[in-house]
Protein backbone atom coordinates (compact mmCIF):
# COMPACT_ATOMS: atom_id res chain seq x y z
CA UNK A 1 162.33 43.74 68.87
CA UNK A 2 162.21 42.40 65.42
CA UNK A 3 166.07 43.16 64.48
CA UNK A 4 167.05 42.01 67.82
CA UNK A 5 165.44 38.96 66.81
CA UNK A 6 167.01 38.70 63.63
CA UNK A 7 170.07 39.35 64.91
CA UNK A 8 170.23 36.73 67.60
CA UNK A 9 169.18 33.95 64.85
CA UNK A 10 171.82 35.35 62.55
CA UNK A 11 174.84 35.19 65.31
CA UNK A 12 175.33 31.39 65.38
CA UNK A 13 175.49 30.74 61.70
CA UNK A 14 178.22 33.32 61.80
CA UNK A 15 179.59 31.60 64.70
CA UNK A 16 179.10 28.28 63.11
CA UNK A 17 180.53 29.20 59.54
CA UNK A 18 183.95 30.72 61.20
CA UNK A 19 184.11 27.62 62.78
CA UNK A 20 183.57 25.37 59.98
CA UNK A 21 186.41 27.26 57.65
CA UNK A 22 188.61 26.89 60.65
CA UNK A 23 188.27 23.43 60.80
CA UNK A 24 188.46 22.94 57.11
CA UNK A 25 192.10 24.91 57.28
CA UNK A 26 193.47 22.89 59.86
CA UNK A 27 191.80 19.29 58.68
CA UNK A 28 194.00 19.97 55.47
CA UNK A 29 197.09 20.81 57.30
CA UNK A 30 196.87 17.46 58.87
CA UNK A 31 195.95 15.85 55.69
CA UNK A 32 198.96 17.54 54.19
CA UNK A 33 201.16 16.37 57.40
CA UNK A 34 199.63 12.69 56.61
CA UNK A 35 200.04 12.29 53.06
CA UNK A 36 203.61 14.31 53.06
CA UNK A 37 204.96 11.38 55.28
CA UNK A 38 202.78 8.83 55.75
CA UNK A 39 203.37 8.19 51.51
CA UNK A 40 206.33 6.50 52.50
CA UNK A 41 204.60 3.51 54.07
CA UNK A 42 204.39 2.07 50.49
CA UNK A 43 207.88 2.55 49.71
CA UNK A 44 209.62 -0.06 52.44
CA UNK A 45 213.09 0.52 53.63
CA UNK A 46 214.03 3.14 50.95
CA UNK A 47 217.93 3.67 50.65
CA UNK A 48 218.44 6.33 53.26
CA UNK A 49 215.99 5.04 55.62
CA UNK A 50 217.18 1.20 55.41
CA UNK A 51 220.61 2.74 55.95
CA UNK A 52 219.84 4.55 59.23
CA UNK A 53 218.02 1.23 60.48
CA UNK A 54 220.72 -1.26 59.37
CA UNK A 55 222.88 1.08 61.41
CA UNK A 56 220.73 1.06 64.67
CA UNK A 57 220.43 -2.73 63.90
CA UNK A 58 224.19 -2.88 63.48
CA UNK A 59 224.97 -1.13 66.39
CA UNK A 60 222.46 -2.96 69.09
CA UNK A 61 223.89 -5.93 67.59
CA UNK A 62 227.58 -5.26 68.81
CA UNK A 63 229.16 -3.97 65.02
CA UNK A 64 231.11 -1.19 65.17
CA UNK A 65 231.62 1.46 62.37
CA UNK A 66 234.63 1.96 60.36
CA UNK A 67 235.03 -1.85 61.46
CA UNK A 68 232.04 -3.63 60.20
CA UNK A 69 230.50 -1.04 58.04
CA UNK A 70 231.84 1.96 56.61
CA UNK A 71 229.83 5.15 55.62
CA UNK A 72 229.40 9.07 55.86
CA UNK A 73 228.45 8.86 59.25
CA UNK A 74 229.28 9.40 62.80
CA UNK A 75 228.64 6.57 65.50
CA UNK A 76 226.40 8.81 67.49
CA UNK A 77 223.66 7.81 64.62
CA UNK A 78 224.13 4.10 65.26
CA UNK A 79 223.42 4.53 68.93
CA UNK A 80 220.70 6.64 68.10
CA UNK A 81 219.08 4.53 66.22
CA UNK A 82 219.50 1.51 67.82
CA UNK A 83 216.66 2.27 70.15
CA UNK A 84 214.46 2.33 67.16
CA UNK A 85 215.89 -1.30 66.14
CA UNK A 86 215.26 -2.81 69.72
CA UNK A 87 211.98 -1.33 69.68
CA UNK A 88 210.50 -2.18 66.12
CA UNK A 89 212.84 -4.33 64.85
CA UNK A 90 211.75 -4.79 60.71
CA UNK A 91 208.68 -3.46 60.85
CA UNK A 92 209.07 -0.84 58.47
CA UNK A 93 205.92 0.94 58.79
CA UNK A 94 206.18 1.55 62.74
CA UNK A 95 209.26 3.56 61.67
CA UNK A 96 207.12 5.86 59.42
CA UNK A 97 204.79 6.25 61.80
CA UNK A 98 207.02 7.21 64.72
CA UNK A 99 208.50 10.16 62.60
CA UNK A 100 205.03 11.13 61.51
CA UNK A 101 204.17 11.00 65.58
CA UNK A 102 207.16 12.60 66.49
CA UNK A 103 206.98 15.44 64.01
CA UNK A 104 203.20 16.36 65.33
CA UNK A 105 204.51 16.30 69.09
CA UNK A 106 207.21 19.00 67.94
CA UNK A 107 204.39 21.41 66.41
CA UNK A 108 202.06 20.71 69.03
CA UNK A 109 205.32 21.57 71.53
CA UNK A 110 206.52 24.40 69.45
CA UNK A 111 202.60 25.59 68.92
CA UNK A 112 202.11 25.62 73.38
CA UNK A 113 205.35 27.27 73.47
CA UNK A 114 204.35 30.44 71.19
CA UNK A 115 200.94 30.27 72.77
CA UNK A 116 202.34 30.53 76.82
CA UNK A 117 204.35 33.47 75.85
CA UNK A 118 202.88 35.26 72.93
CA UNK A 119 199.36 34.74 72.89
CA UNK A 120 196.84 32.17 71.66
CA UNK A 121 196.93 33.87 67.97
CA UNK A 122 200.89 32.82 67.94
CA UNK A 123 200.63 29.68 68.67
CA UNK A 124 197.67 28.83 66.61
CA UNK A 125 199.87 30.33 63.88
CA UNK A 126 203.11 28.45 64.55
CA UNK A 127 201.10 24.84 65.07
CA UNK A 128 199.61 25.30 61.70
CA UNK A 129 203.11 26.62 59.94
CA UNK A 130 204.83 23.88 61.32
CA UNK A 131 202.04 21.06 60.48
CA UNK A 132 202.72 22.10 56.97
CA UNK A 133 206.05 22.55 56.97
CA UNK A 134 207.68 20.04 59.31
CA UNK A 135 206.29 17.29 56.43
CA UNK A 136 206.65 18.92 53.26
CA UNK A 137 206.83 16.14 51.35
CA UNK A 138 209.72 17.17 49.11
CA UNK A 139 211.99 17.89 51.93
CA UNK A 140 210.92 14.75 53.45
CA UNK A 141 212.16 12.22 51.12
CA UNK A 142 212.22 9.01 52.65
CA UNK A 143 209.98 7.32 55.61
CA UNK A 144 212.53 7.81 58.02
CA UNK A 145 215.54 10.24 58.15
CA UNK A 146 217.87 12.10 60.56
CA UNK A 147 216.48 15.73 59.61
CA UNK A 148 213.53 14.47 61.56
CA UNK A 149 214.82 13.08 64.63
CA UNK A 150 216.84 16.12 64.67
CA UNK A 151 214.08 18.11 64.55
CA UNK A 152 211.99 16.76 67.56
CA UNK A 153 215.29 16.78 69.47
CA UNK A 154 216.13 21.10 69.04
CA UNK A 155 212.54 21.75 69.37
CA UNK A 156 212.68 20.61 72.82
CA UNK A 157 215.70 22.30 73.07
CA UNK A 158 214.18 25.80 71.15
CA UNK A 159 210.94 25.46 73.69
CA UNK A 160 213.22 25.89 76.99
CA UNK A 161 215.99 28.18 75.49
CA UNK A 162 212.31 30.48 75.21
CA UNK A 163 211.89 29.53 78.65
CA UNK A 164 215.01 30.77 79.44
CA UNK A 165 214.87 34.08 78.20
CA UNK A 166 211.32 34.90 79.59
CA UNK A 167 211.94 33.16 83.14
CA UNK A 168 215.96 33.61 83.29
CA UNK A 169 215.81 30.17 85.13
CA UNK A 170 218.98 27.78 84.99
CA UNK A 171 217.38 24.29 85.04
CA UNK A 172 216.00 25.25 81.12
CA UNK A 173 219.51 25.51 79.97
CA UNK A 174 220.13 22.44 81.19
CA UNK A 175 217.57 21.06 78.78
CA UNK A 176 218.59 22.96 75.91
CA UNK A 177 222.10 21.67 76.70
CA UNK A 178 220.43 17.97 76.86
CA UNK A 179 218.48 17.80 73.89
CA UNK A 180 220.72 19.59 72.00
CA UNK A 181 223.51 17.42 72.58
CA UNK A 182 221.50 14.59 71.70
CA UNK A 183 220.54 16.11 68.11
CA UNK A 184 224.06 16.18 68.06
CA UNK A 185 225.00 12.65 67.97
CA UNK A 186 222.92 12.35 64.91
CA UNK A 187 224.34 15.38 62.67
CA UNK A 188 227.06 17.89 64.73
CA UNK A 189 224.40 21.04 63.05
CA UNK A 190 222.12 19.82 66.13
CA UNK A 191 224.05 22.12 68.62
CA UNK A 192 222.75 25.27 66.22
CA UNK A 193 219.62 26.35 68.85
CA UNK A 194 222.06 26.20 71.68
CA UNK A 195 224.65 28.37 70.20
CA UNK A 196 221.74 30.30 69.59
CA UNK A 197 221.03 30.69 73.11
CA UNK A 198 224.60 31.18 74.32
CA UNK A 199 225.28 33.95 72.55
CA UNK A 200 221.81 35.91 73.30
CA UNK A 201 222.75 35.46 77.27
CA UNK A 202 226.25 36.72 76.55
CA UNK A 203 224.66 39.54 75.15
CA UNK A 204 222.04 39.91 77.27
CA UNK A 205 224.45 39.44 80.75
CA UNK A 206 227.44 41.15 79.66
CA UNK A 207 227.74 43.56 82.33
CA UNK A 208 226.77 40.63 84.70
CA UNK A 209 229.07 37.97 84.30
CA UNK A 210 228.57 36.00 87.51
CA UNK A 211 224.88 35.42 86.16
CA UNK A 212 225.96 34.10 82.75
CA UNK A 213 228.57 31.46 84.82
CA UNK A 214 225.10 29.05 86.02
CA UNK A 215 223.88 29.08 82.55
CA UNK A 216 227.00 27.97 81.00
CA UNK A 217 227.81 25.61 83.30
CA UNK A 218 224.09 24.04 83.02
CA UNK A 219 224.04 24.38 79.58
CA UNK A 220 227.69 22.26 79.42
CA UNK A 221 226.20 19.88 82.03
CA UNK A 222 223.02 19.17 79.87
CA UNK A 223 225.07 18.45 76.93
CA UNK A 224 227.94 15.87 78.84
CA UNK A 225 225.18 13.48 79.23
CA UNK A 226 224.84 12.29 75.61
CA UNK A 227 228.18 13.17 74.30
CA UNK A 228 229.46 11.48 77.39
CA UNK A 229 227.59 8.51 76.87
CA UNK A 230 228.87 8.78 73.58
CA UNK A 231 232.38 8.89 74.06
CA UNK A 232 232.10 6.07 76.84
CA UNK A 233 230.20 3.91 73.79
CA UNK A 234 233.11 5.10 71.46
CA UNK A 235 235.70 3.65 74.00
CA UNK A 236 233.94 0.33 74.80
CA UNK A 237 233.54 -0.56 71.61
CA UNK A 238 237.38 0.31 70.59
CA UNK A 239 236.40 2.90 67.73
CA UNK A 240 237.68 5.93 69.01
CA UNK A 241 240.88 6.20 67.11
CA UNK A 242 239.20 5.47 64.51
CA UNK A 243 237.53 9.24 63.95
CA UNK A 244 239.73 11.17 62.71
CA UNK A 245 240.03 8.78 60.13
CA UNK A 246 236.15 8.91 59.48
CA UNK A 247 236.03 12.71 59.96
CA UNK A 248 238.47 13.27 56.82
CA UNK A 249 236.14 10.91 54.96
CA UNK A 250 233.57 13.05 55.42
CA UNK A 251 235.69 16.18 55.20
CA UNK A 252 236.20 15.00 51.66
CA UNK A 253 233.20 13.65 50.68
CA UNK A 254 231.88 17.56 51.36
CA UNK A 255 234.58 19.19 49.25
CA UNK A 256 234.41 16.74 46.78
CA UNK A 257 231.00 18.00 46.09
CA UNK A 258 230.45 19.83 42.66
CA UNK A 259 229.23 23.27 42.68
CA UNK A 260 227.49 24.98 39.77
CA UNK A 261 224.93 27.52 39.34
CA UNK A 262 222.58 25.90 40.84
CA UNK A 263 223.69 25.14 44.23
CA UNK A 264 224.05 28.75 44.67
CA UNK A 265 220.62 29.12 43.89
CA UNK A 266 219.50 26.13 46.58
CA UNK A 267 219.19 28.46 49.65
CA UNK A 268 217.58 31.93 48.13
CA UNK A 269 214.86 29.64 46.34
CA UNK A 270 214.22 27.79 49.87
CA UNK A 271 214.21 30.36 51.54
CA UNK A 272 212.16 32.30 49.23
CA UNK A 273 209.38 29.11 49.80
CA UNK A 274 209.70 28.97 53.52
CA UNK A 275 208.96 33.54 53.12
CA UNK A 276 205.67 33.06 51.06
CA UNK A 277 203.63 32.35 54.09
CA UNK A 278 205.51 35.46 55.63
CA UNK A 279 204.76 37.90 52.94
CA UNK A 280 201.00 37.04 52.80
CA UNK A 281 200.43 36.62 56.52
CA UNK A 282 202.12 39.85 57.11
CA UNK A 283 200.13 41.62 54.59
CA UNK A 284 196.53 40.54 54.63
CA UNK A 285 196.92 40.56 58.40
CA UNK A 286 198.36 44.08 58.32
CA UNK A 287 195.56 45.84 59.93
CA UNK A 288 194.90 43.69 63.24
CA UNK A 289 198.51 44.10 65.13
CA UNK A 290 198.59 42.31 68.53
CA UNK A 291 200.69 43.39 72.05
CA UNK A 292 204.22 42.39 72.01
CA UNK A 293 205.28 40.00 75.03
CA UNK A 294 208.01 41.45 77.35
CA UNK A 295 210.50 39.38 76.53
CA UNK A 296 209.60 39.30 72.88
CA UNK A 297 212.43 40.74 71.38
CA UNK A 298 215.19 38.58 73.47
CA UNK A 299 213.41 35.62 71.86
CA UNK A 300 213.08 37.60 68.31
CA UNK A 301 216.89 37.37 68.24
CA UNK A 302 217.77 34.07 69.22
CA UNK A 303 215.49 32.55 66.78
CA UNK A 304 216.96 34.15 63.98
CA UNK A 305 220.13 33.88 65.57
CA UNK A 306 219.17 29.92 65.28
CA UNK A 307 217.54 30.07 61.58
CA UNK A 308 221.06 32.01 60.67
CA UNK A 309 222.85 29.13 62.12
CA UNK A 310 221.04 26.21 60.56
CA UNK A 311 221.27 27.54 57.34
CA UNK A 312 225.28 27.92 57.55
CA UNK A 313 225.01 24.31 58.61
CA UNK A 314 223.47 23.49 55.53
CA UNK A 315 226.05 25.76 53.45
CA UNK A 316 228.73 24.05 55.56
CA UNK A 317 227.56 20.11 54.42
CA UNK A 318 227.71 21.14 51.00
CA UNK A 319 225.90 18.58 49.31
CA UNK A 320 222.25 20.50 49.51
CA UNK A 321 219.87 17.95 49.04
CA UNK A 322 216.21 18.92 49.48
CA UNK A 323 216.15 17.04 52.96
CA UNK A 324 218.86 19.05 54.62
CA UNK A 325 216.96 22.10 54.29
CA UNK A 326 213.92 20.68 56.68
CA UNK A 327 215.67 21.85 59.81
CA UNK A 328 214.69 25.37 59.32
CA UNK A 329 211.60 24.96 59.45
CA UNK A 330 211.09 24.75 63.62
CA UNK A 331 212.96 28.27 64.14
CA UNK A 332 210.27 29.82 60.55
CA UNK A 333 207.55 28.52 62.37
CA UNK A 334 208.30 30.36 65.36
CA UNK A 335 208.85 33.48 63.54
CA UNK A 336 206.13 32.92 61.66
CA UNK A 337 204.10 32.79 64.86
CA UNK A 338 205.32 35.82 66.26
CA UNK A 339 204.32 37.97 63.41
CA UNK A 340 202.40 40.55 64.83
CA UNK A 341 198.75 40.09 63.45
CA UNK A 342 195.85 37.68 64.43
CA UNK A 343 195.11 34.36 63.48
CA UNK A 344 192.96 34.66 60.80
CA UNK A 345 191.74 32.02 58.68
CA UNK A 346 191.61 33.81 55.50
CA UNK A 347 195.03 35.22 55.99
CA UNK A 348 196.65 31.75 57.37
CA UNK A 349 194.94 29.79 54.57
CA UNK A 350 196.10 32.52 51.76
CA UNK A 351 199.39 31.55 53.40
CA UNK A 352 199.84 27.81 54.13
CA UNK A 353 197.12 26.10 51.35
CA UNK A 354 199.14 26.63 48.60
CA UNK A 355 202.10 25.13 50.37
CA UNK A 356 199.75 22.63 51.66
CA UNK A 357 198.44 21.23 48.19
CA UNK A 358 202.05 21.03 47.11
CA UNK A 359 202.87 18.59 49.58
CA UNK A 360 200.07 16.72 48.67
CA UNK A 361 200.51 16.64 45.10
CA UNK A 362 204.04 15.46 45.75
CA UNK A 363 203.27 13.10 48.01
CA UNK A 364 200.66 11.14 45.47
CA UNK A 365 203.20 11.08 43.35
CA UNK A 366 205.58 9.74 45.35
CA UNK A 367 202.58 7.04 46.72
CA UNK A 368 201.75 6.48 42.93
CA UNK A 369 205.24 5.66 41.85
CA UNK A 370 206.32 3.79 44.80
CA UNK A 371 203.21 1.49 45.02
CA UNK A 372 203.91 -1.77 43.64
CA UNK A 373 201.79 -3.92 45.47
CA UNK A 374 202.64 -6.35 48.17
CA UNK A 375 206.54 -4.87 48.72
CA UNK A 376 206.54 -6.23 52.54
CA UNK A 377 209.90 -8.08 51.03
CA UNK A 378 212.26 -7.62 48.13
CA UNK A 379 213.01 -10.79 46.18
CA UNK A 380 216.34 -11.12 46.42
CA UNK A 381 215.54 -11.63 49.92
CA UNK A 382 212.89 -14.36 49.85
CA UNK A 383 215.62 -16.25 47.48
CA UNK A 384 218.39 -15.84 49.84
CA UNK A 385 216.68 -16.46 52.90
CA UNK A 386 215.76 -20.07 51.09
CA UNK A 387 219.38 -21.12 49.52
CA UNK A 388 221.65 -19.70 52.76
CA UNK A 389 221.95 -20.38 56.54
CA UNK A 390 221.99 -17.98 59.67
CA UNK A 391 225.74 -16.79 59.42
CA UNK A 392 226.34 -16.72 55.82
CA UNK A 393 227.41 -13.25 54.25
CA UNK A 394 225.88 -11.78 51.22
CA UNK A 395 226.53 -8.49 49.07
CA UNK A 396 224.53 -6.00 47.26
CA UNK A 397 225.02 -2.70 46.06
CA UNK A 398 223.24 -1.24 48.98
CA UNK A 399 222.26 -3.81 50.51
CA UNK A 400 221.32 -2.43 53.40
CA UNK A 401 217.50 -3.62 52.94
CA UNK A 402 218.50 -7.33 52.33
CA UNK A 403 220.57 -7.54 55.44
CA UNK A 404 217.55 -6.26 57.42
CA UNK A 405 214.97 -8.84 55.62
CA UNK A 406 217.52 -11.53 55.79
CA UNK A 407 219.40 -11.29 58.80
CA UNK A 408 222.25 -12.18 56.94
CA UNK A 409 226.30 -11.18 57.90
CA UNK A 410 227.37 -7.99 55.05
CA UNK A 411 230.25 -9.81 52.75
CA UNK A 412 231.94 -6.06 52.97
CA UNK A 413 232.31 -2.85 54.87
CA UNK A 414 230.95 -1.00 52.12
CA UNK A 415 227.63 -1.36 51.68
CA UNK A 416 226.68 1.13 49.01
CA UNK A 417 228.62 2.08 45.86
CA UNK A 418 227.19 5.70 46.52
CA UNK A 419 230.58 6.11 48.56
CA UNK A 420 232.14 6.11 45.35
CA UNK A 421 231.02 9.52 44.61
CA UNK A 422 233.11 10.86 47.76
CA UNK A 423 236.19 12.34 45.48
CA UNK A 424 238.21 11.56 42.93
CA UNK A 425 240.22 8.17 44.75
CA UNK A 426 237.14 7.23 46.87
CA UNK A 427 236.08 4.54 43.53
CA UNK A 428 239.25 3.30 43.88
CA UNK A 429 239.81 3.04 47.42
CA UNK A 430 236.13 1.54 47.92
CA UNK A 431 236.50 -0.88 44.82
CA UNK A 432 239.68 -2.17 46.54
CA UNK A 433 238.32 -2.59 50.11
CA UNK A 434 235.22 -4.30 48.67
CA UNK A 435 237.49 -7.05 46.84
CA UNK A 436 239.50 -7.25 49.76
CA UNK A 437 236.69 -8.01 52.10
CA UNK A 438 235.29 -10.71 49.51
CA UNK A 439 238.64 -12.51 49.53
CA UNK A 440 238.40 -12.09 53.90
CA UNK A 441 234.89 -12.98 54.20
CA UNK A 442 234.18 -15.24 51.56
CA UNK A 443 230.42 -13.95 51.14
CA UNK A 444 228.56 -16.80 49.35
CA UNK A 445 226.20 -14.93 47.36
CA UNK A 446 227.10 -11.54 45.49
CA UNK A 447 224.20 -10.46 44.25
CA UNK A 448 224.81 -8.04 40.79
CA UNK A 449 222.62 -6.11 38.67
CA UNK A 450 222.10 -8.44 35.01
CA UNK A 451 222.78 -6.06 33.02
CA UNK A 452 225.83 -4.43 35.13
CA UNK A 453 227.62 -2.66 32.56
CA UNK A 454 224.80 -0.53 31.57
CA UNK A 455 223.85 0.35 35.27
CA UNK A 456 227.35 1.61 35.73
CA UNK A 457 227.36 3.54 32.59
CA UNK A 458 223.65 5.09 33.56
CA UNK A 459 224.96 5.54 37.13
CA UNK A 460 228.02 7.58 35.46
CA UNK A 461 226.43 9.97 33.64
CA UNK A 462 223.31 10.76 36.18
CA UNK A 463 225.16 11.11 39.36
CA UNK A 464 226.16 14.78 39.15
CA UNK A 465 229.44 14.12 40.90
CA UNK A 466 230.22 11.64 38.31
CA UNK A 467 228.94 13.18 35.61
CA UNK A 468 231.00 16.71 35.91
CA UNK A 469 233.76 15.00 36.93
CA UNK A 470 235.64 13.07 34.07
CA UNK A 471 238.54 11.34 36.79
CA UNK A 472 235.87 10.46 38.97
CA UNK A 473 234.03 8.74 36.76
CA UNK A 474 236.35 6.90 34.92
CA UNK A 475 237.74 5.66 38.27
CA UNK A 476 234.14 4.98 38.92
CA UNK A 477 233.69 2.54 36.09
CA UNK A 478 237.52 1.32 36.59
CA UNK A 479 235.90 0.92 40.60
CA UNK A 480 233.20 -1.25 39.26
CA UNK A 481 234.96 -3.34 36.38
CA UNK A 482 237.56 -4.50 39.67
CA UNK A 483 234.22 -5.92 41.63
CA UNK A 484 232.98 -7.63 38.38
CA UNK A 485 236.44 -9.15 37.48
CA UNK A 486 236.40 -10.69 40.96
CA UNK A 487 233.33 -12.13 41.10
CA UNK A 488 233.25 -13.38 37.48
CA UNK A 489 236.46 -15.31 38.34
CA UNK A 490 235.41 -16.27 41.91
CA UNK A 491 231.65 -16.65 41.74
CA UNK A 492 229.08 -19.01 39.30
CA UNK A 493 225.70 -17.01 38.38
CA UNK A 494 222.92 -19.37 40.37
CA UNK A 495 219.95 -17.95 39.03
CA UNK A 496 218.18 -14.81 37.86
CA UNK A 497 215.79 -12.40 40.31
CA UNK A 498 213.83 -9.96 38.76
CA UNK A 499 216.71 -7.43 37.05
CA UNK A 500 219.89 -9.05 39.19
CA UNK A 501 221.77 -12.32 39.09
CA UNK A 502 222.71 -14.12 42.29
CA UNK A 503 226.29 -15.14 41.83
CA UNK A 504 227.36 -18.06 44.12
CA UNK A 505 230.61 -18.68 45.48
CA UNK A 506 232.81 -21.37 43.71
């Protein structure tokens, strides 16, 4: 009686002490989720993020790319975007905050997905994988970015391609061809989950034909919507001939990227960080194997299928930055899930805190180097929006920011000087349509950096593109001394903001 007693009052602190580190490990994949993105909310409108905005703003407003703007971008990301712009306008944190919302809705849809068809213990496992992962703060790099979108967008997609392998059901590929044709329209890589999925029911009916036929042609369907809504936008607005023009831009501004040692390395070393969790999972877990679902190997090989995909993508764009590489992380989270072991916290924390405390480390530093107070406007803007009138035209090197805060008309299509990095003409050919554009719009205030010259010269020698490539960067400064020229001989310095001078017209 008296161990049975002891026994019984021992059980619940066991209970309660599982239960506590369990909520510990997933409180601090949220908090690593939180601080990897939500860092961001003190660093307004950063370049990328202002650009993808300005675009959405651009677009809803009737500006057309290649027209009024001009950047490495498709028009799908416009019209994406521009549902953003009509729904937040400025507000610069409600666009951090949707990604951050958006990326827990795709592990929480990715998590229920694994859990339906491969047991509680997977999707426990994939939820917490992608928590961490999905907002790495490295990879995310900015408050709001296409990887992300992309990412809710083929998780829907990766959730009922599963559901079409386990219930062979037609009306799922027609969402995987939906959603994936709308992560299309923001990077052409989106389509990798249902290439995935196509060639796993070729496979898979090849000795049935007439059953593969209603997948295709619902997978096809699913994906006419956007693209045809695209195309129709792309008509209307009088920019379709205008593609192939902005395809070999970007066709060029991949191969002129410069490759070195390095870049080579990009992929094995994420890779390698995206297997850690893999490794430890895998082997602390060893001994407590779980039953296989009966479709579990269909769905084994269309997620690597997709992994194998996305990372050619990346290959394929050739300029790696950090933030391309966040797209693998929906299909490692479900193959992280279906490891074949049970969620247990020791094993899952061995795996994910490290990762975890990374992303938190990164992400105060990003917070403590971003933080400059009250940074709700930039200066430039309060000045302009004072000494101008609705319909004047300004320019800044990327400028995109001040056009949002200002409301102002751009005084040229090119709104960054980062396009002068494409190849070895682009300074050139950008220097000369920037001039051109100030002589056709007349943009009252040009707004330079003070000291210019050694900007451009830093700017020369940091940008690796610039930097290993003598032409290029001569034609860079020679890009840059053509701009000055003009607005030295055109323009009157006003007054000085900060580190720039606003230049007014004559």
């Amino acid at each position: 009686m008296t161990a049975i007693s002891s026994a019984n009052l021992l059980a619940p602190s066991r209970v309660d002490s599982r239960a506590v580190r369990w909520a510990l490990l997933v409180a601090l994949c949220l908090l690593s989720a939180g601080v990897g993105r939500l860092c961001y909310l003190v660093r307004p409108f950063d370049p990328d993020g202002a650009m993808f905005i300005y675009l959405g703003k651009m677009t809803a407003e009737g500006g057309r790319m290649c027209h009024d703007l001009v950047d490495n971008k498709f028009p799908g990301v416009g019209l994406m975007t521009s549902a953003a712009w009509r729904a937040f306008g400025a507000n610069w944190q409600a666009y951090v905050w949707l990604q951050f919302v958006m990326m827990l809705g795709a592990a929480g849809m990715l998590a229920r997905t694994a859990s339906r068809h491969f047991g509680k213990d997977a999707g426990t496992a994939t939820g917490l994988f992608a928590l961490v992962y999905f907002n790495f703060n490295l990879a995310v790099f900015g408050g709001f970015q296409l990887e992300s979108l992309q990412i809710f967008f083929v998780t829907l997609a990766a959730c009922a391609a599963i559901e079409v392998l386990c219930c062979d059901r037609a009306i799922d590929t027609f969402v995987v061809g939906l959603c994936a044709g709308t992560a299309m329209l923001l990077k052409p890589t989106g389509v990798a989950v249902a290439g995935a999925l196509a060639i796993a029911l070729a496979i898979r009916h090849r000795r049935n034909l007439p059953r593969l036929f209603p997948h295709d042609a619902a997978m096809l369907g699913g994906a006419a919507i956007p693209l045809g809504v695209l195309l129709i936008y792309l008509i209307g607005a009088d920019i379709l001939r205008d593609m192939p023009e902005l395809y070999r831009q970007i066709a060029r501004y991949a191969a002129g990227t410069v490759w070195q040692t390095e870049e080579w390395l990009k992929l094995p070393i994420v890779l390698l960080m995206i297997g850690f969790p893999f490794v430890v999972h895998g082997f602390i877990g060893r001994k407590h194997a779980r039953l296989e679902n009966p479709c579990y190997f269909g769905v084994w090989h269309i997620v690597i299928l997709w992994l194998a995909l996305e990372a050619a993508g990346i290959v394929m764009q050739r300029r790696m930055y950090a933030y391309h590489f966040l797209v693998l992380a929906p299909p490692a989270a479900l193959l992280f899930g279906m490891i074949p072991r049970k969620a247990r916290v020791e094993s899952l924390a061995a795996a994910l805190v490290p990762v975890a405390m990374l992303s938190i480390y990164c992400g105060s530093i990003s917070f403590q180097y971003s933080y400059r107070g009250d940074q709700t406007r930039l200066a430039a803007s309060d000045y302009l929006a004072a000494h101008t009138r609705a319909g004047d035209a300004v320019w800044q090197d990327e400028m995109m920011r001040l056009l949002i805060e200002t409301d102002l008309k751009p005084g040229a299509r090119v709104p960054m000087t980062f396009l002068f990095a494409n190849d070895d003409e682009a300074p050139l050919v950008f220097s000369k349509m920037i001039v051109d554009d100030f002589d056709r719009i007349r943009p009252k205030y040009v707004v330079l950096q003070t000291d210019l010259a050694r900007v451009v010269d830093f700017q020369r020698h940091h940008i690796k593109e610039l930097g290993d490539v003598p032409v290029r960067g001569e034609n860079f400064e020679i890009g840059w001394a053509r701009i000055a020229d003009y607005v030295h001989a055109n323009y009157v310095p006003e007054a000085r903001v900060g580190h720039e001078t606003m230049w007014r017209r004559k």
